[in-house]
Protein backbone atom coordinates (compact mmCIF):
# COMPACT_ATOMS: atom_id res chain seq x y z
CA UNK A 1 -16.09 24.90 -35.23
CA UNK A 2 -14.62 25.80 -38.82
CA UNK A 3 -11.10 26.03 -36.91
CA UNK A 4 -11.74 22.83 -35.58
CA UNK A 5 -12.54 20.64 -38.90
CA UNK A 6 -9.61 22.83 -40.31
CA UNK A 7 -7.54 21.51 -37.77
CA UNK A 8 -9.00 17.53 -38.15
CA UNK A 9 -8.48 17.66 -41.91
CA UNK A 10 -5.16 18.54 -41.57
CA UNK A 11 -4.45 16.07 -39.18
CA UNK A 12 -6.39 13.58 -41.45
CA UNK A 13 -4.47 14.65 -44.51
CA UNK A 14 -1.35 14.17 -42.68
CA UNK A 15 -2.25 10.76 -41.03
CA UNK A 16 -2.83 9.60 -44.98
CA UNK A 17 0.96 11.27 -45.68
CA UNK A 18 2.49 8.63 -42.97
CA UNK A 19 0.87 6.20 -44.42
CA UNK A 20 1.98 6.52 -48.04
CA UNK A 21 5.40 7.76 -47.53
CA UNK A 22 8.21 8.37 -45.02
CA UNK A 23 11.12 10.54 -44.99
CA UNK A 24 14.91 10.48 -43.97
CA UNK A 25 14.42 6.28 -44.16
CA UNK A 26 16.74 4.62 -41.45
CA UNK A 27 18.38 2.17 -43.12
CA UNK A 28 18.56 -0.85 -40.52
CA UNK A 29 14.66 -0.40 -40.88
CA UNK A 30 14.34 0.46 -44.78
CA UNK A 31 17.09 -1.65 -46.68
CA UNK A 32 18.67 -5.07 -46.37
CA UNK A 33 21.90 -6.55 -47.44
CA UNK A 34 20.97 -9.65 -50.53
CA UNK A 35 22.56 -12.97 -49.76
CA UNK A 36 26.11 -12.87 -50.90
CA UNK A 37 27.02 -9.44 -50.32
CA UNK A 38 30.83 -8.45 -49.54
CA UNK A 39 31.55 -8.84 -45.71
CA UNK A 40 32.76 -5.40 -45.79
CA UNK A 41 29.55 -3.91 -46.63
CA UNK A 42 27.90 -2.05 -43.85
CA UNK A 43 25.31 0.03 -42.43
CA UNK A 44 27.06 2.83 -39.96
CA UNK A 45 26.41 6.24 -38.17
CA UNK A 46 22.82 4.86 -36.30
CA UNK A 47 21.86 3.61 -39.63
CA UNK A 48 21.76 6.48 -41.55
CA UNK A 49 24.39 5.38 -43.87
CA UNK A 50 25.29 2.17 -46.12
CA UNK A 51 28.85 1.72 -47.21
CA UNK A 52 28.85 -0.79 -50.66
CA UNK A 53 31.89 -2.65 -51.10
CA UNK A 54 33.26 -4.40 -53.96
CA UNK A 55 37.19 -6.32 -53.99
CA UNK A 56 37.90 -9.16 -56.14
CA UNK A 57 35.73 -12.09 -53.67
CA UNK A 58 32.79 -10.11 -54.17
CA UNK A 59 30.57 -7.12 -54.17
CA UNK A 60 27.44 -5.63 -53.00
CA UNK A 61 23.59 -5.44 -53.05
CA UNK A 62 20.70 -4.27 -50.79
CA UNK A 63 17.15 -3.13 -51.21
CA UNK A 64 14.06 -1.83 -49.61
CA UNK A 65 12.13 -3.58 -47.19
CA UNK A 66 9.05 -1.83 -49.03
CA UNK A 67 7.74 -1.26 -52.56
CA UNK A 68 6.55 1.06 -53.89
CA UNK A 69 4.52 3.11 -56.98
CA UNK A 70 4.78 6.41 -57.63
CA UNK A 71 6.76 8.98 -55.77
CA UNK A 72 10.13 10.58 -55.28
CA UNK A 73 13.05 8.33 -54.43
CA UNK A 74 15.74 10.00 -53.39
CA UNK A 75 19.51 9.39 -52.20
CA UNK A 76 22.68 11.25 -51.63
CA UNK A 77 25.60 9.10 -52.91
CA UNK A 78 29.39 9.64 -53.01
CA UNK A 79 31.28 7.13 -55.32
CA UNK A 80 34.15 5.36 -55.96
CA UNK A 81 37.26 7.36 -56.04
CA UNK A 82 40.59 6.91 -57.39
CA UNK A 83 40.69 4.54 -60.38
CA UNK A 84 37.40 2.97 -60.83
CA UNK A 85 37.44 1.13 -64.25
CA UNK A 86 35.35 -1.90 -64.84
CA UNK A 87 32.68 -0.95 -61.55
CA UNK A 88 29.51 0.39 -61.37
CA UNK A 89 27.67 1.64 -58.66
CA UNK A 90 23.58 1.16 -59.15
CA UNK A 91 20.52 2.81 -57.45
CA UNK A 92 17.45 1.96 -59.09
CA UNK A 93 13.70 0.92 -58.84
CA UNK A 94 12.49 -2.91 -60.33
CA UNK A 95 9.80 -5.10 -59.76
CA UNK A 96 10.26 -8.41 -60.28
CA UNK A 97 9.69 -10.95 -63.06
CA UNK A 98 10.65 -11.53 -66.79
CA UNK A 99 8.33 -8.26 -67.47
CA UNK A 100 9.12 -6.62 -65.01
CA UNK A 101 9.38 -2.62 -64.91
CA UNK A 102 12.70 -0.88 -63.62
CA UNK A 103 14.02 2.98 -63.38
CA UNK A 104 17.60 2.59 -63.25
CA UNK A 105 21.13 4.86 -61.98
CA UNK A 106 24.03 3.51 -62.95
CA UNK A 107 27.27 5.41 -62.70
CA UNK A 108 30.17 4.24 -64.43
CA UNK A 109 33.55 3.82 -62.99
CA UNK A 110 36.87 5.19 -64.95
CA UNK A 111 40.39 5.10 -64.93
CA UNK A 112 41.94 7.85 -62.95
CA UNK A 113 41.48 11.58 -64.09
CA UNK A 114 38.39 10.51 -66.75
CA UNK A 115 35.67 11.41 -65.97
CA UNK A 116 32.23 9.17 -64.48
CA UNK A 117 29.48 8.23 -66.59
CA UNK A 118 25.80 8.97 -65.40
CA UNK A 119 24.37 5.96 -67.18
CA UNK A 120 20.70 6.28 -66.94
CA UNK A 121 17.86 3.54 -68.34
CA UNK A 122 14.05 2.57 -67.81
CA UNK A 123 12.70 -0.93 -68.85
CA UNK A 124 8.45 -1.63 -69.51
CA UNK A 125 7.52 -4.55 -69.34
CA UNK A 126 10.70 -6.32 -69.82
CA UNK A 127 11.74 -4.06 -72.33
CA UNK A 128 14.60 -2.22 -71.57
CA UNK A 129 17.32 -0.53 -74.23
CA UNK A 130 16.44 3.27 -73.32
CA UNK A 131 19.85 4.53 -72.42
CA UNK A 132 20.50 8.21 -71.97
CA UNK A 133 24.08 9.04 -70.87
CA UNK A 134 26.06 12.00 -69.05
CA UNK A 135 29.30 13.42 -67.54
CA UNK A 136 28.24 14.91 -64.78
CA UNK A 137 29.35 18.89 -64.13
CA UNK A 138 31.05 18.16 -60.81
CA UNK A 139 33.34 15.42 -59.37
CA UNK A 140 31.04 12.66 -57.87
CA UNK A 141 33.31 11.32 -55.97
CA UNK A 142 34.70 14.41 -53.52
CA UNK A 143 31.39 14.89 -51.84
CA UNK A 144 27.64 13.88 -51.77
CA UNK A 145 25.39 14.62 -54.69
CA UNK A 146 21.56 13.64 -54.37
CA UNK A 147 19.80 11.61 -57.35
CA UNK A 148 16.67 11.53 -57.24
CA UNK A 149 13.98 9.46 -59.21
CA UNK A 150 10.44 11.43 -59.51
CA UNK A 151 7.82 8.99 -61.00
CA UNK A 152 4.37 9.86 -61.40
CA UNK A 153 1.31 8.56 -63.53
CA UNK A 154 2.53 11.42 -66.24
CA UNK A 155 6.23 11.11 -66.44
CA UNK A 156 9.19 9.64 -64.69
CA UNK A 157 12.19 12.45 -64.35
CA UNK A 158 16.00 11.79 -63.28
CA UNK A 159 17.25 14.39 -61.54
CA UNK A 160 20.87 15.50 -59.78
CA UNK A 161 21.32 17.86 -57.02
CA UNK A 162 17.66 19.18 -58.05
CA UNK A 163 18.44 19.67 -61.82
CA UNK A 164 16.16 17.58 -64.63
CA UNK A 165 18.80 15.43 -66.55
CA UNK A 166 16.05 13.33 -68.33
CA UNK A 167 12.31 13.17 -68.72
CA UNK A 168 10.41 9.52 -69.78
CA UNK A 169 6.38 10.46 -70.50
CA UNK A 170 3.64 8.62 -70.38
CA UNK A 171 2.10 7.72 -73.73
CA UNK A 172 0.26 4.52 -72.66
CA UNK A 173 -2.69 5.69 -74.65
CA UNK A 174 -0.66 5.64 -77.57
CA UNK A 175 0.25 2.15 -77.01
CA UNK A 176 3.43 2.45 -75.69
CA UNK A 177 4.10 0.94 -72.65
CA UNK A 178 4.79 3.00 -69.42
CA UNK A 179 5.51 1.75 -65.62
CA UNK A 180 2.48 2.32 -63.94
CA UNK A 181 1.04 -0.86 -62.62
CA UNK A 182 4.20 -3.00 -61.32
CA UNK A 183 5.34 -2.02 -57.29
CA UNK A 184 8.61 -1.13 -57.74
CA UNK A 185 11.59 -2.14 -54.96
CA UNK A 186 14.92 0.32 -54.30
CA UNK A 187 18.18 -1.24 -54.66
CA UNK A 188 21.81 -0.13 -55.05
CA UNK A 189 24.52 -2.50 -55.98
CA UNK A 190 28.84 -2.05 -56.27
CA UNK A 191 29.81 -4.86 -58.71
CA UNK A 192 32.36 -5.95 -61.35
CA UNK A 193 31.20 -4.72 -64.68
CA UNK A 194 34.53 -4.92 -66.17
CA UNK A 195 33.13 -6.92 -69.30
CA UNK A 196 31.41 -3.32 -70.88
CA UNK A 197 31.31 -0.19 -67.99
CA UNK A 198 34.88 1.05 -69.20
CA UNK A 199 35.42 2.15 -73.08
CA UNK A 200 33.02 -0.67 -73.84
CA UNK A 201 35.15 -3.06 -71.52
CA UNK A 202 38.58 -2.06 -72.41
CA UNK A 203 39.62 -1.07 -69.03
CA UNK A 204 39.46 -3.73 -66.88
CA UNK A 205 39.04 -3.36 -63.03
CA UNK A 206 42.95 -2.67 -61.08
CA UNK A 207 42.65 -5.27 -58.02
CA UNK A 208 45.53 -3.81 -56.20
CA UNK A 209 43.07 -0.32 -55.69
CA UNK A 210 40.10 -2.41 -54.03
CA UNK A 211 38.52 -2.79 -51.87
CA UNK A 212 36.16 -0.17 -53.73
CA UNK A 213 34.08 1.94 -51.71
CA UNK A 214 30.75 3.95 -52.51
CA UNK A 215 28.80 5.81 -49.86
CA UNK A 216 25.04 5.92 -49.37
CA UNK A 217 22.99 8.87 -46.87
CA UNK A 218 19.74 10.06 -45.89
CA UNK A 219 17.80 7.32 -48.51
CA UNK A 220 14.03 9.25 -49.02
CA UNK A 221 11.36 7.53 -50.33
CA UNK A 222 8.32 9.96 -50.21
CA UNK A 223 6.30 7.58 -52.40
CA UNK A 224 3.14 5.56 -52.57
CA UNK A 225 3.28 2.17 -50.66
CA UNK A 226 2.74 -1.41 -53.17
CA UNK A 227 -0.18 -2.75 -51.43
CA UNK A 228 -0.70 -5.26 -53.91
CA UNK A 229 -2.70 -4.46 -57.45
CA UNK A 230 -5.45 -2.37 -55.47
CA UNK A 231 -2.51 0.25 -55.68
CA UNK A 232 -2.66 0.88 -58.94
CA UNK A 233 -5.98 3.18 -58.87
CA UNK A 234 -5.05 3.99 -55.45
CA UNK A 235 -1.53 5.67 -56.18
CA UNK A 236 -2.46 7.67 -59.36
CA UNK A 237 -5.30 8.90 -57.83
CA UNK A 238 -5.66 12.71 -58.18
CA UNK A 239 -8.12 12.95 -55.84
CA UNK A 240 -6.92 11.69 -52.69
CA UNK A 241 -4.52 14.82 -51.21
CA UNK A 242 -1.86 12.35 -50.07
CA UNK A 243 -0.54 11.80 -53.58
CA UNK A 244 1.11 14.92 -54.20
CA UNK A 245 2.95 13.73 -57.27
CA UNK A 246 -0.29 13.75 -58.92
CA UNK A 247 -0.61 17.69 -57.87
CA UNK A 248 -0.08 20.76 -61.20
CA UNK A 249 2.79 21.37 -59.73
CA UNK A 250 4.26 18.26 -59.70
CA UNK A 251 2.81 16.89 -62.98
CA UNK A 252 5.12 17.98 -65.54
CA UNK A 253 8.13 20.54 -65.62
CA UNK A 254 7.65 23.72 -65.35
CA UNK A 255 9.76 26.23 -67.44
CA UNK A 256 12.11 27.03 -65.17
CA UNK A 257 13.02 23.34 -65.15
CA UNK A 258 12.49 22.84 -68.57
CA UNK A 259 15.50 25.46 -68.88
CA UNK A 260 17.52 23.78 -66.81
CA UNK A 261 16.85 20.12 -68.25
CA UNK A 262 17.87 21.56 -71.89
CA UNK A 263 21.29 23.27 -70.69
CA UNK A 264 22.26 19.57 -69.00
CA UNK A 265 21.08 17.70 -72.29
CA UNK A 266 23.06 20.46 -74.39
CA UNK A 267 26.07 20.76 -72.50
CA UNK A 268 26.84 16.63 -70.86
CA UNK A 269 25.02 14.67 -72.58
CA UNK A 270 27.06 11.97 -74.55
CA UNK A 271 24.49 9.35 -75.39
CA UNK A 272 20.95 9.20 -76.34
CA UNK A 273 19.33 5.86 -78.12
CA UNK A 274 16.77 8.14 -79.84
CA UNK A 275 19.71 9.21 -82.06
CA UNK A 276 21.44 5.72 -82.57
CA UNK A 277 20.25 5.07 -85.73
CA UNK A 278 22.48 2.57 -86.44
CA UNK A 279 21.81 0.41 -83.51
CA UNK A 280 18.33 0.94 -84.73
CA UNK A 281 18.59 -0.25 -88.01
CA UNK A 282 16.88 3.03 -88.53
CA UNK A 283 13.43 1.68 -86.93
CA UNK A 284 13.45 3.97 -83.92
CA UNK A 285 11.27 3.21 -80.57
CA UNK A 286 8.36 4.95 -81.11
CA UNK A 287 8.33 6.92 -77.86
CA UNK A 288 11.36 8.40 -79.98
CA UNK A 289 8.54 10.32 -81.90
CA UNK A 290 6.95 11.89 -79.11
CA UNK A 291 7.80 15.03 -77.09
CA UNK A 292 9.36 13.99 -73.89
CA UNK A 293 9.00 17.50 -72.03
């Protein structure tokens, strides 16, 4: 008998795991192409891939069929190679509306043998101007690299290829806003951002190199499902076993990630608006005051 509601638990537990989340995401089933997307764009390889394309007509967007709060949000991503300048290829999380809430990826194109920039943001409540920005340690654009966006009711963390690159806490009780009651969608984009995404704009995008190509695989959203605002108590919950991301061990970073978060802020990061000062007028954010891990 104890074997047996052993057994119907776990089957329960699991049955609540489907639910909430899925893994490996097809996306014919998971993703859509927006209205005015570049012809070239496809979905290939029995939908487990999404090619973005961007020439000088038009470029790309698609996002989830679902939304959600909470969760990990994962993709593997290979970007534009060659000469880049002027795009940028997005993958990010944003509800909708003039306050809405977003989580945001956006890597920077360059001119050939410069480097990418890992250009990473988070907007509450319509309030965005939270920039952190990185080289990354490898060439993004020679194989796939995951990214993957871990959000939780305590903190939201950017990581790459497993390693913590930034860390966003919650201090709602502090009065500073968080995103924790807004369903957030997952879209990627390949545009023309020639105006600002090179040396502020300098670098303009090379037409004769398009069309401009970045690769998408094995998109994994093992997240909460937006059911509407009943998911807000539902998806922080640390009582139902489903939400994992509420679990110790998923709460905050642990030391050995801790480590590795400080030797990627130390060693690539180039840009963090809690030390612009200037663009401050020297009144800082106040999350800028807190300890963010």
């Amino acid at each position: 008998m104890a074997r047996l509601q052993v057994l119907v638990m776990a089957l329960f537990i699991s049955a609540i795991a489907l639910d909430q989340s899925f893994v490996n995401a097809n996306f014919y089933q998971s993703m859509y192409f927006t209205p005015g997307a570049n012809n070239g764009s496809s979905i290939v390889g029995m939908g487990n891939d999404l090619h973005l394309v961007l020439d000088n007509k038009a470029g790309s967007r698609a996002q989830s069929t679902k939304a959600f709060l909470f969760g990990s949000i994962e993709m593997l991503i290979k970007l534009v190679p060659g000469n880049s300048a002027g795009s940028v290829t997005a993958y990010y999380l944003s509800s909708s509306g003039s306050n809405h809430d977003e989580i945001d990826y956006e890597f920077l194109g360059n001119v050939s043998g410069q480097p990418y920039i890992i250009h990473t943001n988070i907007y509450t409540q319509g309030n965005g101007s939270k920039e952190q920005q990185f080289y990354p340690w490898f060439d993004p654009t020679a194989d796939f690299h995951n990214y993957t966006i871990h959000w939780n009711p305590t903190e939201v963390v950017w990581y790459v290829d497993s390693l913590p690159i930034r860390v966003f806490r919650n201090y709602e009780s502090e009065g500073i806003a968080y995103p924790s009651k807004q369903g957030m969608n997952v879209y990627t984009s390949l545009w023309n951002a020639d105006n600002w995404a090179t040396r502020g704009g300098l670098e303009k995008i090379n037409w004769t190199c398009s069309p401009f190509t970045a690769k998408l695989r094995q998109f994994r959203p093992r997240a909460c499902e937006w059911k509407g605002p009943v998911s807000i108590s539902q998806c922080a919950s640390q009582t139902n076993p489903a939400n994992w991301w509420t679990s110790p061990i998923y709460k905050l970073l642990g030391y050995a990630k801790l480590g590795q978060l400080k030797w990627v802020q130390d060693n690539y990061m180039i840009y963090d608006y809690c030390k612009d000062y200037k663009r401050f007028n020297g009144t800082m954010p106040p999350e800028c005051f807190k300890p963010q891990f």
